[in-house]
PDB file of N, CA and C in Angstrom:
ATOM      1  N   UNK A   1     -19.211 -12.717   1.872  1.00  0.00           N
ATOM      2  CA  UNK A   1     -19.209 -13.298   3.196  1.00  0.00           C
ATOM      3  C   UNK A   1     -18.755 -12.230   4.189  1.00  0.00           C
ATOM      4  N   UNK A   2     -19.427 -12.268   5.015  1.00  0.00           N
ATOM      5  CA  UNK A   2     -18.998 -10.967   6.215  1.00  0.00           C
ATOM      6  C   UNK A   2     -17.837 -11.966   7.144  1.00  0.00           C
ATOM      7  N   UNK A   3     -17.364 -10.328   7.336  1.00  0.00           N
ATOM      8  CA  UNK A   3     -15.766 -10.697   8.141  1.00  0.00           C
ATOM      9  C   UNK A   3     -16.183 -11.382   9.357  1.00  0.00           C
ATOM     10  N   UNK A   4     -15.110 -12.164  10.254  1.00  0.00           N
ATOM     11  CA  UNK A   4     -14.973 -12.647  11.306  1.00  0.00           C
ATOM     12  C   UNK A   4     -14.619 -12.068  12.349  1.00  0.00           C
ATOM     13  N   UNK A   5     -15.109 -12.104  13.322  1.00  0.00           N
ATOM     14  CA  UNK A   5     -14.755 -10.556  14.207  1.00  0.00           C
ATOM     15  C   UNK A   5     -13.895 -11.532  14.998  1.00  0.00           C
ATOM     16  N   UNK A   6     -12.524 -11.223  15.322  1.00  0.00           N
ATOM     17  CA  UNK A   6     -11.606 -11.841  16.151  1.00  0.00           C
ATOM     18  C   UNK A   6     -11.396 -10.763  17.307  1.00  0.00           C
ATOM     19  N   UNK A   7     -10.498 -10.507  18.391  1.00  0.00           N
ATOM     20  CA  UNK A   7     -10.363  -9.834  19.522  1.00  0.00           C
ATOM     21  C   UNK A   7      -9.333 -10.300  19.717  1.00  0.00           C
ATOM     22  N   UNK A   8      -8.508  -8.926  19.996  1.00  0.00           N
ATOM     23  CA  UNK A   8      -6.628  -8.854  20.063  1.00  0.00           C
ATOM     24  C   UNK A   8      -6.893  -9.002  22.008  1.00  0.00           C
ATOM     25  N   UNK A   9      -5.504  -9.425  22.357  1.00  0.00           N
ATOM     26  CA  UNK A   9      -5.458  -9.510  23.981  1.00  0.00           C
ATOM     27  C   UNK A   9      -6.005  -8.432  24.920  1.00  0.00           C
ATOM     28  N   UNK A  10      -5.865  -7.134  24.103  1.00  0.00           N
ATOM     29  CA  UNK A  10      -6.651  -6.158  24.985  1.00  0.00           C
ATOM     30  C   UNK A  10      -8.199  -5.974  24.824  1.00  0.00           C
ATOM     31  N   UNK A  11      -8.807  -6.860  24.076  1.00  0.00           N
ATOM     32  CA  UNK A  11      -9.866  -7.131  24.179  1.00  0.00           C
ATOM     33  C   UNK A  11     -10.283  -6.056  22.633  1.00  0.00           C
ATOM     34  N   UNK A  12      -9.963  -5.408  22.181  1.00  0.00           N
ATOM     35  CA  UNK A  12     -10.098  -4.670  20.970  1.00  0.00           C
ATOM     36  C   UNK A  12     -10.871  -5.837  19.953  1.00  0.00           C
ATOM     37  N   UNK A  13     -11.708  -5.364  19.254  1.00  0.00           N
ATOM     38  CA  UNK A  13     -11.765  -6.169  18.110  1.00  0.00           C
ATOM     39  C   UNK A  13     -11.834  -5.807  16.730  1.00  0.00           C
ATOM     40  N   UNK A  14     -11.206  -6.748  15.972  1.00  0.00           N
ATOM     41  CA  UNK A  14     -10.898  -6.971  14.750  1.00  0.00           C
ATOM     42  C   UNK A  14     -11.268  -7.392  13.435  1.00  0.00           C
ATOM     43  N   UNK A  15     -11.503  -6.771  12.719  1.00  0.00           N
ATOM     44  CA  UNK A  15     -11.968  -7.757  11.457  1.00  0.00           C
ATOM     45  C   UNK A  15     -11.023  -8.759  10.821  1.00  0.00           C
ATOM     46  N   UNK A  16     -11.865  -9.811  10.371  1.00  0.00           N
ATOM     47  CA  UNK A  16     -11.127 -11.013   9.564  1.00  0.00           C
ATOM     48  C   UNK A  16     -11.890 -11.454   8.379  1.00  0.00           C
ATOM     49  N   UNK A  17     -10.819 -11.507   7.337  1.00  0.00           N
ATOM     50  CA  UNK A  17     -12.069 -11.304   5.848  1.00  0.00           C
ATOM     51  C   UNK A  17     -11.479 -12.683   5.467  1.00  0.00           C
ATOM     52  N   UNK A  18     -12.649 -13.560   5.051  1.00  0.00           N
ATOM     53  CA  UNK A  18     -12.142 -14.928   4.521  1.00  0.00           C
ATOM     54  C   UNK A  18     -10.954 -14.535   2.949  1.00  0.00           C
ATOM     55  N   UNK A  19     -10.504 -15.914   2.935  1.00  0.00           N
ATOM     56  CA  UNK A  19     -10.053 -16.281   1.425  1.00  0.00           C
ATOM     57  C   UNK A  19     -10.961 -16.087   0.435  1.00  0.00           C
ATOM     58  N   UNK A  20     -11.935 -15.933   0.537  1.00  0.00           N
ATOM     59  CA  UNK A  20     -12.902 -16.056  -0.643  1.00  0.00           C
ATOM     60  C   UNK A  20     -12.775 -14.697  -0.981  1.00  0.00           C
ATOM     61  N   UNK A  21     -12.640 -13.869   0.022  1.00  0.00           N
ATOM     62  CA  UNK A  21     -12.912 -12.111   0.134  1.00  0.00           C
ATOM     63  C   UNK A  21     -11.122 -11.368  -0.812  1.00  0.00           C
ATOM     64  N   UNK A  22     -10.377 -12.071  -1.222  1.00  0.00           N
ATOM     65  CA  UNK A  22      -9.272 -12.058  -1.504  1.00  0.00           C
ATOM     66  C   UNK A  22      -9.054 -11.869  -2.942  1.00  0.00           C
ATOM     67  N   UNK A  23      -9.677 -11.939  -4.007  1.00  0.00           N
ATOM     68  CA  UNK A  23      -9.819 -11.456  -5.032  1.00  0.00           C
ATOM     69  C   UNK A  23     -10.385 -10.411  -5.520  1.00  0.00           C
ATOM     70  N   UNK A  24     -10.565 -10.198  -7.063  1.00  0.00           N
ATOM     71  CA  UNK A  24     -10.912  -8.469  -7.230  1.00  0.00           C
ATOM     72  C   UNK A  24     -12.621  -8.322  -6.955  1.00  0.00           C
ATOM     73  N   UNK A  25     -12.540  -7.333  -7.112  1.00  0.00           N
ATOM     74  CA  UNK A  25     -14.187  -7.278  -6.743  1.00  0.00           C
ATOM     75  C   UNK A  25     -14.905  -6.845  -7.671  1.00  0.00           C
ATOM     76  N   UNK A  26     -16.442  -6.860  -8.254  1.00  0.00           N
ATOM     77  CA  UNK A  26     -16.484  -5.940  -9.316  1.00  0.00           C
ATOM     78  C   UNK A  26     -16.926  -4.166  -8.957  1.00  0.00           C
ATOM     79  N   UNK A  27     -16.464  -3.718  -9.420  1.00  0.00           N
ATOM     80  CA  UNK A  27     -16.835  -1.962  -8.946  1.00  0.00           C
ATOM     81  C   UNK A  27     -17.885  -1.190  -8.346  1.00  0.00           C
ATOM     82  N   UNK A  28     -17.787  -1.108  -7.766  1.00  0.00           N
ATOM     83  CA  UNK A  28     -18.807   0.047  -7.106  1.00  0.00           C
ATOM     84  C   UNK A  28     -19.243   1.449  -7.835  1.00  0.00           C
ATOM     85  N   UNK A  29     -20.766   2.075  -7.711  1.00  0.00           N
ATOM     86  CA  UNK A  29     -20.914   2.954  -8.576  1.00  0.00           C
ATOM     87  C   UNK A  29     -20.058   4.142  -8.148  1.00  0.00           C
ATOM     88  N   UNK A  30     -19.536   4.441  -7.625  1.00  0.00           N
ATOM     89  CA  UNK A  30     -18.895   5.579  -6.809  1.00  0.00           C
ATOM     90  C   UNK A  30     -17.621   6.134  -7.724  1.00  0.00           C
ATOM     91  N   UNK A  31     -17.790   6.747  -8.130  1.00  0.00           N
ATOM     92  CA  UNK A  31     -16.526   7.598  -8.958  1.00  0.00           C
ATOM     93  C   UNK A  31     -15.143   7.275  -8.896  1.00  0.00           C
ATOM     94  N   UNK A  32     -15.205   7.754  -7.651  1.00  0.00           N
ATOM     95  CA  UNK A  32     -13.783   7.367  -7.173  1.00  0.00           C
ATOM     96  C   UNK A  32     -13.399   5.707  -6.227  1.00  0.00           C
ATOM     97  N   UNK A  33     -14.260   4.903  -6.685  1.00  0.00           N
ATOM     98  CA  UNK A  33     -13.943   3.371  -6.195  1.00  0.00           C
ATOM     99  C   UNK A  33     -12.799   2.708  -6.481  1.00  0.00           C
ATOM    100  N   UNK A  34     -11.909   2.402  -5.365  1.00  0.00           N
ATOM    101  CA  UNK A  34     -11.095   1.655  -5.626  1.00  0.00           C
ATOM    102  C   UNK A  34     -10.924   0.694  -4.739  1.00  0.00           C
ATOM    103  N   UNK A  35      -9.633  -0.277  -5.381  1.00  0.00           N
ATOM    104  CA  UNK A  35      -9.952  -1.266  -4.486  1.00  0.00           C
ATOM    105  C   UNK A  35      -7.931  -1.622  -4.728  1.00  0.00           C
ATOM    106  N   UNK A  36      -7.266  -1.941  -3.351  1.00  0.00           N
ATOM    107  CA  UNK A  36      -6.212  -2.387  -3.037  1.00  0.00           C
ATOM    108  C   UNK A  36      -5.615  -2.836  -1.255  1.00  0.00           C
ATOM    109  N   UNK A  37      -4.484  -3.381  -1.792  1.00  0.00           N
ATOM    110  CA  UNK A  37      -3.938  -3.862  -1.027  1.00  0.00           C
ATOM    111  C   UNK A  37      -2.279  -3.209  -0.329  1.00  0.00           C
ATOM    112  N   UNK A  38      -2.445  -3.033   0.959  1.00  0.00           N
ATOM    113  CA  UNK A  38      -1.369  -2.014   1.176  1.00  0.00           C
ATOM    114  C   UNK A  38      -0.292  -2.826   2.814  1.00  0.00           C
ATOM    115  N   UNK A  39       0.672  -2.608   2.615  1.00  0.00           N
ATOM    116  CA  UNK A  39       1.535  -3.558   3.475  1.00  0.00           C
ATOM    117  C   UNK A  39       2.952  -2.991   4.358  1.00  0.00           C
ATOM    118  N   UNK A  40       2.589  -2.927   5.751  1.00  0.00           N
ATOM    119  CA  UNK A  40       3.593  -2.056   6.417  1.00  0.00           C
ATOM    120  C   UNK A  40       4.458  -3.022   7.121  1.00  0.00           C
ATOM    121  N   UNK A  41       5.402  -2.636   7.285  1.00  0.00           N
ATOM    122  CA  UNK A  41       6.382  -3.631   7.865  1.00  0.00           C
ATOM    123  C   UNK A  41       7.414  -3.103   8.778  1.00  0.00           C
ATOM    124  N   UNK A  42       8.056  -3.815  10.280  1.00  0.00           N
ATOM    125  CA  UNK A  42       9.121  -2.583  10.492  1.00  0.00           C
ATOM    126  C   UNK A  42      10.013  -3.389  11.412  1.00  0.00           C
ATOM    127  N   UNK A  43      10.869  -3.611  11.072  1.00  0.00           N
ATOM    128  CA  UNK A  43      12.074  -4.685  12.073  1.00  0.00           C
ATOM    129  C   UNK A  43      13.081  -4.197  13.139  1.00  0.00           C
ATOM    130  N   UNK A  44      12.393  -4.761  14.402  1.00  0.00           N
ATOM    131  CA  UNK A  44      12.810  -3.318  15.804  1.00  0.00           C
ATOM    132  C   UNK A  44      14.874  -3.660  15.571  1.00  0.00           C
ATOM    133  N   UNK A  45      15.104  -4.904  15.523  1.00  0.00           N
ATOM    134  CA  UNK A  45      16.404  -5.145  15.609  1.00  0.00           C
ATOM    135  C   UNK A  45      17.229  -4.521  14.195  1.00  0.00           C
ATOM    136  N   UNK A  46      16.953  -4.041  13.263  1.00  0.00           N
ATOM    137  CA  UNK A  46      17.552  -3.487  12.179  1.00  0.00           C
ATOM    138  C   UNK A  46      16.997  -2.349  12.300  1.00  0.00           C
ATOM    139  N   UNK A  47      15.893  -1.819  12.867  1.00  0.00           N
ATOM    140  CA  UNK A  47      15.490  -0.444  12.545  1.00  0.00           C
ATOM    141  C   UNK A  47      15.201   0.128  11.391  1.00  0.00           C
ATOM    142  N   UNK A  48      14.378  -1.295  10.384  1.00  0.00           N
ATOM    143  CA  UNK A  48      14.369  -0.810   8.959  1.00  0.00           C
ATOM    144  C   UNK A  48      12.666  -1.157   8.692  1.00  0.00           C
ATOM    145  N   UNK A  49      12.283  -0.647   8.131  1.00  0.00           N
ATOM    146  CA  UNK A  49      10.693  -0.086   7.906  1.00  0.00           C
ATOM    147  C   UNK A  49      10.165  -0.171   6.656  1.00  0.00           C
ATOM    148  N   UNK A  50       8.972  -0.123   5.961  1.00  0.00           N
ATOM    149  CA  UNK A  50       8.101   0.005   4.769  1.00  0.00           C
ATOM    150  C   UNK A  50       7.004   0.025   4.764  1.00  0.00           C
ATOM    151  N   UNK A  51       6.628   0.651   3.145  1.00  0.00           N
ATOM    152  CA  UNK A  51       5.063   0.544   3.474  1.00  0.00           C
ATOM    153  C   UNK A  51       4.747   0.458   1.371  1.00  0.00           C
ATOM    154  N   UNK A  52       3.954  -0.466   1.176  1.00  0.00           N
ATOM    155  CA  UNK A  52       3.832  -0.135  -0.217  1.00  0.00           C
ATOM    156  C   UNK A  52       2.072  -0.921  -0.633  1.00  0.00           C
ATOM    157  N   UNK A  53       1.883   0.115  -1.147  1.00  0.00           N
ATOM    158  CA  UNK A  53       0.350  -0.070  -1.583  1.00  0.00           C
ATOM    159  C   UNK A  53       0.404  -0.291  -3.406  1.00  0.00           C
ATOM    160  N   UNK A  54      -0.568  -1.104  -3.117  1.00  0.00           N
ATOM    161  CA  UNK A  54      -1.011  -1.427  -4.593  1.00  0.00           C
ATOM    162  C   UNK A  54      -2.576  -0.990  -5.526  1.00  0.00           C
ATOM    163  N   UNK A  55      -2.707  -0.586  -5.680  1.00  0.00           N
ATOM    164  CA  UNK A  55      -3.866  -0.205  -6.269  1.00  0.00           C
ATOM    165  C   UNK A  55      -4.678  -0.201  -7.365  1.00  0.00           C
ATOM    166  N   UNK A  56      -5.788  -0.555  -7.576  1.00  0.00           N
ATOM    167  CA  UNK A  56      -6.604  -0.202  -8.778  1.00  0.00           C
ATOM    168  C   UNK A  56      -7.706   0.627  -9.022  1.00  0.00           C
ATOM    169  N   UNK A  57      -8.004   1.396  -9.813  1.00  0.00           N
ATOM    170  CA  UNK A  57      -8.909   2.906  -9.556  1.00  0.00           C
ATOM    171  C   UNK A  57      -9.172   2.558 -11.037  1.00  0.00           C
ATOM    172  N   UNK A  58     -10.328   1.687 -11.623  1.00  0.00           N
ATOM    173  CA  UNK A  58     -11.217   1.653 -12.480  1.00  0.00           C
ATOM    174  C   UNK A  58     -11.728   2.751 -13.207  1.00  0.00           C
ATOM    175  N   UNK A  59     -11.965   3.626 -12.704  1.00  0.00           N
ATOM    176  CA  UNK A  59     -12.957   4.806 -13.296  1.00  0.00           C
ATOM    177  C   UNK A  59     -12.221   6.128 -12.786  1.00  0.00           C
ATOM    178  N   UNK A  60     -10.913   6.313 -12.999  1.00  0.00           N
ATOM    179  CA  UNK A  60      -9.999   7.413 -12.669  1.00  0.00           C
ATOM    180  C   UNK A  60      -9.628   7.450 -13.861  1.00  0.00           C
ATOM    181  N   UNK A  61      -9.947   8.561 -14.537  1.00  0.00           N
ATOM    182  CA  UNK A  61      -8.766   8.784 -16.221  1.00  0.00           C
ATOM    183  C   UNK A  61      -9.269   7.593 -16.966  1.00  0.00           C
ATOM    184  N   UNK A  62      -9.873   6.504 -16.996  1.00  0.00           N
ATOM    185  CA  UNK A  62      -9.996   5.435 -17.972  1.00  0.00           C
ATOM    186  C   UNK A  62      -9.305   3.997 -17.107  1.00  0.00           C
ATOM    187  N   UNK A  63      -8.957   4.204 -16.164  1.00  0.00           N
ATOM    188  CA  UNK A  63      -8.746   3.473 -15.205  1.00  0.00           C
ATOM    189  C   UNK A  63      -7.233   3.473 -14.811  1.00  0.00           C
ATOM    190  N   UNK A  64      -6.902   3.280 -13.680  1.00  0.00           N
ATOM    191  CA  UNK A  64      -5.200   3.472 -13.003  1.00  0.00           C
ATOM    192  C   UNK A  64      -5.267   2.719 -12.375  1.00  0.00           C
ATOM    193  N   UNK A  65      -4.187   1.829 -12.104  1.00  0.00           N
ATOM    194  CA  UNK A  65      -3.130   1.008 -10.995  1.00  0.00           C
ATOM    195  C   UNK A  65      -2.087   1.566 -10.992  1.00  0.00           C
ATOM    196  N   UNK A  66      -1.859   1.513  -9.507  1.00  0.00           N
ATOM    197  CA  UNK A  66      -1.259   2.481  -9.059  1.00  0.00           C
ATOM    198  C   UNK A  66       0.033   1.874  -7.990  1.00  0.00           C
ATOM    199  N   UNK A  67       1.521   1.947  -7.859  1.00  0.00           N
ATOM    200  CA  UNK A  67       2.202   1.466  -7.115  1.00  0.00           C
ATOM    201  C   UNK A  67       2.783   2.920  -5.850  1.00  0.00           C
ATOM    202  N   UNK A  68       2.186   2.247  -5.010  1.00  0.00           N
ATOM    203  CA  UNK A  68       3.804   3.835  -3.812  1.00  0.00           C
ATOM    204  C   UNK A  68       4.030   2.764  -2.799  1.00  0.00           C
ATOM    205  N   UNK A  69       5.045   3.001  -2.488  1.00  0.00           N
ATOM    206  CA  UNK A  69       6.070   2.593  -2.290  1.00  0.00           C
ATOM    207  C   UNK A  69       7.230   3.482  -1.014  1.00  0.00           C
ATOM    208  N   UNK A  70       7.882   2.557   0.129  1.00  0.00           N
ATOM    209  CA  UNK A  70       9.138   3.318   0.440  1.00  0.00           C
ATOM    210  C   UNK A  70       9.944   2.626   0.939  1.00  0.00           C
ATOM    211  N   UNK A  71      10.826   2.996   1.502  1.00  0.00           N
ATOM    212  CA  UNK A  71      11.427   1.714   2.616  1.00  0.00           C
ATOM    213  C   UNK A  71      12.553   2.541   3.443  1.00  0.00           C
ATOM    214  N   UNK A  72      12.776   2.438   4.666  1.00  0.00           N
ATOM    215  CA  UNK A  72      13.236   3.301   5.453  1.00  0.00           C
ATOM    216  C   UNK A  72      14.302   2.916   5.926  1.00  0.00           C
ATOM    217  N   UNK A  73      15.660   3.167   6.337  1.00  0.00           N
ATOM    218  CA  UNK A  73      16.686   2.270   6.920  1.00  0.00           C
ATOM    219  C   UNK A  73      17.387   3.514   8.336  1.00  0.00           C
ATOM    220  N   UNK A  74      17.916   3.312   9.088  1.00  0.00           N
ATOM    221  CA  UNK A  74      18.386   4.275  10.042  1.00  0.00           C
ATOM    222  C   UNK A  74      18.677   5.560   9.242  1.00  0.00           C
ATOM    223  N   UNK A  75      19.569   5.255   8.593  1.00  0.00           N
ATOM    224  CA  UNK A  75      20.058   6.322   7.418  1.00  0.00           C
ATOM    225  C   UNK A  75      19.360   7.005   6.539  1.00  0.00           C
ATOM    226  N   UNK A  76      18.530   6.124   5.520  1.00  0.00           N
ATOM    227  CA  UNK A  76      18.425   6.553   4.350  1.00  0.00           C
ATOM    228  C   UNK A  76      16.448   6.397   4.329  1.00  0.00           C
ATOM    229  N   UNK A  77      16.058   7.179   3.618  1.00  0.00           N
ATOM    230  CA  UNK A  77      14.647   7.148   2.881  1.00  0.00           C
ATOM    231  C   UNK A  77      14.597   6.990   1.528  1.00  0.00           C
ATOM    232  N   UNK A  78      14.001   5.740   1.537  1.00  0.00           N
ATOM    233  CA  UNK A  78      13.363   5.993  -0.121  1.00  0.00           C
ATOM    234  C   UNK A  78      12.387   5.901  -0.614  1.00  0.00           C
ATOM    235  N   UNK A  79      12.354   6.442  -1.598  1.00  0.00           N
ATOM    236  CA  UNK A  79      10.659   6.734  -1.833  1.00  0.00           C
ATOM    237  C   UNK A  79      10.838   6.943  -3.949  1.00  0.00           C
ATOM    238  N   UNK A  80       9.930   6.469  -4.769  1.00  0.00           N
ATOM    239  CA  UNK A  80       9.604   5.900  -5.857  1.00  0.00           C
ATOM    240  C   UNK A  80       9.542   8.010  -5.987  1.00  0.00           C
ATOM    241  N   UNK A  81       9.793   8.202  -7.264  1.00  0.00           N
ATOM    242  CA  UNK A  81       9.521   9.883  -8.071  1.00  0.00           C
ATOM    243  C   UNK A  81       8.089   9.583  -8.654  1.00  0.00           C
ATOM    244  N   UNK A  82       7.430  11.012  -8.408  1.00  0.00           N
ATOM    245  CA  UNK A  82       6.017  11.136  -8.854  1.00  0.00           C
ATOM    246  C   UNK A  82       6.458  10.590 -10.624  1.00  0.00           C
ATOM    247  N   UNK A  83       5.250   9.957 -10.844  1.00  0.00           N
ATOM    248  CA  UNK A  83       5.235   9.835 -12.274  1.00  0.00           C
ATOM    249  C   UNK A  83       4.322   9.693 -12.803  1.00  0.00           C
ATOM    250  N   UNK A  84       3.690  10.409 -14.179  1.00  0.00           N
ATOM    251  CA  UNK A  84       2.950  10.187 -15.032  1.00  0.00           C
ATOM    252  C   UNK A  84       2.181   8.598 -15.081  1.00  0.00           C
ATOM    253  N   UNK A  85       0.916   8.901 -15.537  1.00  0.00           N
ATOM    254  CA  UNK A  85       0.654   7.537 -15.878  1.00  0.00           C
ATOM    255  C   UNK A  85       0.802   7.141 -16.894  1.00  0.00           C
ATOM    256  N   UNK A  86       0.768   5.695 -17.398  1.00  0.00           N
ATOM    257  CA  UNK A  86       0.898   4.989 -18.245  1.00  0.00           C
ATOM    258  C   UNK A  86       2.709   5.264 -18.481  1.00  0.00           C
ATOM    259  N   UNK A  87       3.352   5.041 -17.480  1.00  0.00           N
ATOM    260  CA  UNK A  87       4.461   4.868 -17.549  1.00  0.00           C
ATOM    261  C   UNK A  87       5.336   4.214 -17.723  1.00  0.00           C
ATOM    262  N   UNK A  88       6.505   3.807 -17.858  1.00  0.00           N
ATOM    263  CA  UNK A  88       7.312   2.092 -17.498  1.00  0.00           C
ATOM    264  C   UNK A  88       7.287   1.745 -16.461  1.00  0.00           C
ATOM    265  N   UNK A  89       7.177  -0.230 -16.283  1.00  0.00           N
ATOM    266  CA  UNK A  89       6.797  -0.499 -14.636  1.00  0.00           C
ATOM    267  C   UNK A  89       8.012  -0.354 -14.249  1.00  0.00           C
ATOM    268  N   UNK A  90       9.275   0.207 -15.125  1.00  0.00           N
ATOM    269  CA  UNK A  90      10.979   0.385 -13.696  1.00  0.00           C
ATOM    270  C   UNK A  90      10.245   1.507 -13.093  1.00  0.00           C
ATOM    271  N   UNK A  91      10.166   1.624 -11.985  1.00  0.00           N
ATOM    272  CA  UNK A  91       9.802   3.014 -11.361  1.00  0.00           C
ATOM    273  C   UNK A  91      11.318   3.383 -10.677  1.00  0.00           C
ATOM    274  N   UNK A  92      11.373   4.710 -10.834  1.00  0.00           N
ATOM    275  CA  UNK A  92      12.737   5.631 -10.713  1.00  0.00           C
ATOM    276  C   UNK A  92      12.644   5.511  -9.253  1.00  0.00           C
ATOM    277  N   UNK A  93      13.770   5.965  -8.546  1.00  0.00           N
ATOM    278  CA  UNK A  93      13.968   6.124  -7.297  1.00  0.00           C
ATOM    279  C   UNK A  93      14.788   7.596  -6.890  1.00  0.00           C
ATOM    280  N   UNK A  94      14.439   7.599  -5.576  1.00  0.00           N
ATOM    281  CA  UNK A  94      15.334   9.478  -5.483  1.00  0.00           C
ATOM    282  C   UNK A  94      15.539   8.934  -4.223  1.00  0.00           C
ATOM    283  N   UNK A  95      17.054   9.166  -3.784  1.00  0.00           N
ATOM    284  CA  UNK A  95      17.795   9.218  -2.677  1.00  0.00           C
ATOM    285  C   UNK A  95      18.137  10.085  -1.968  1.00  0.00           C
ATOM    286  N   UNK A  96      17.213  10.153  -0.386  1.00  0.00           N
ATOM    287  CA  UNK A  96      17.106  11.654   0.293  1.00  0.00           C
ATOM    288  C   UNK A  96      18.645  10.896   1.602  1.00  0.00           C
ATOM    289  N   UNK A  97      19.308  12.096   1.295  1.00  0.00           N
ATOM    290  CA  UNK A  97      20.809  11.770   2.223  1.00  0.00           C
ATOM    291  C   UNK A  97      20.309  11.282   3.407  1.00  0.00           C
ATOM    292  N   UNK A  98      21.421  11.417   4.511  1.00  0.00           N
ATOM    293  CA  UNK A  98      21.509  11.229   5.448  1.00  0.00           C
ATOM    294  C   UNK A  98      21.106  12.626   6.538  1.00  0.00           C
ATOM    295  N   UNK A  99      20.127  12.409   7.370  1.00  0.00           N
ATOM    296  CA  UNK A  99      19.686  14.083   7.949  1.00  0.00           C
ATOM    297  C   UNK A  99      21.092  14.575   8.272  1.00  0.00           C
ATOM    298  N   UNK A 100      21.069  15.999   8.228  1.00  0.00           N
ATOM    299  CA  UNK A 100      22.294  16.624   8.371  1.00  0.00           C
ATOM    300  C   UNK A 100      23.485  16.700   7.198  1.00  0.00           C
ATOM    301  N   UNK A 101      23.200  16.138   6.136  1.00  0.00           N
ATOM    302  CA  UNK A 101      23.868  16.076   4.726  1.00  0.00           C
ATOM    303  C   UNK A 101      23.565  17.076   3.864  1.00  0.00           C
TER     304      UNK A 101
END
């Protein structure tokens, strides 16, 4: 089903993909086809931020899903350590100080 074209107040317009459009899809011939879902977020009164994508890449290596990940706070960044695939789903974390630390 083709998207719904909506229009933000400045008159810009937008795509809108039904519920139906919300499940997996089957693959595309394209090598590198993937297909995910990715989600930013950022709260002006805390000043705290994110962004984490989810992914699936079928025909990469025998196929990969894929998590990244961060989340931002005045202070601190964090962000998930590169890792191998076929790893454990705890994914490690690395704690970058405070700037000027």
């Amino acid at each position: 089903m083709p998207p719904m074209i909506l229009t933000l107040p400045n008159g810009e317009p937008i795509a809108n993909y039904s519920f139906d459009d919300e499940a997996m899809h089957a693959p595309g011939e394209e090598q590198n086809w993937q297909e995910s879902v990715a989600m930013w977020w950022f709260d002006v009164d805390t000043r705290m931020g994110g962004f984490m994508r989810i992914g699936h890449e079928p025909r990469m290596d025998g196929g990969n899903m894929t998590l990244w990940s961060f989340l931002q706070t005045p202070d601190w960044l964090y962000t998930p350590l590169p890792c191998a695939p076929a790893v454990s789903v705890t994914t490690a974390m690395t704690v970058a100080p405070p700037s000027g630390q």
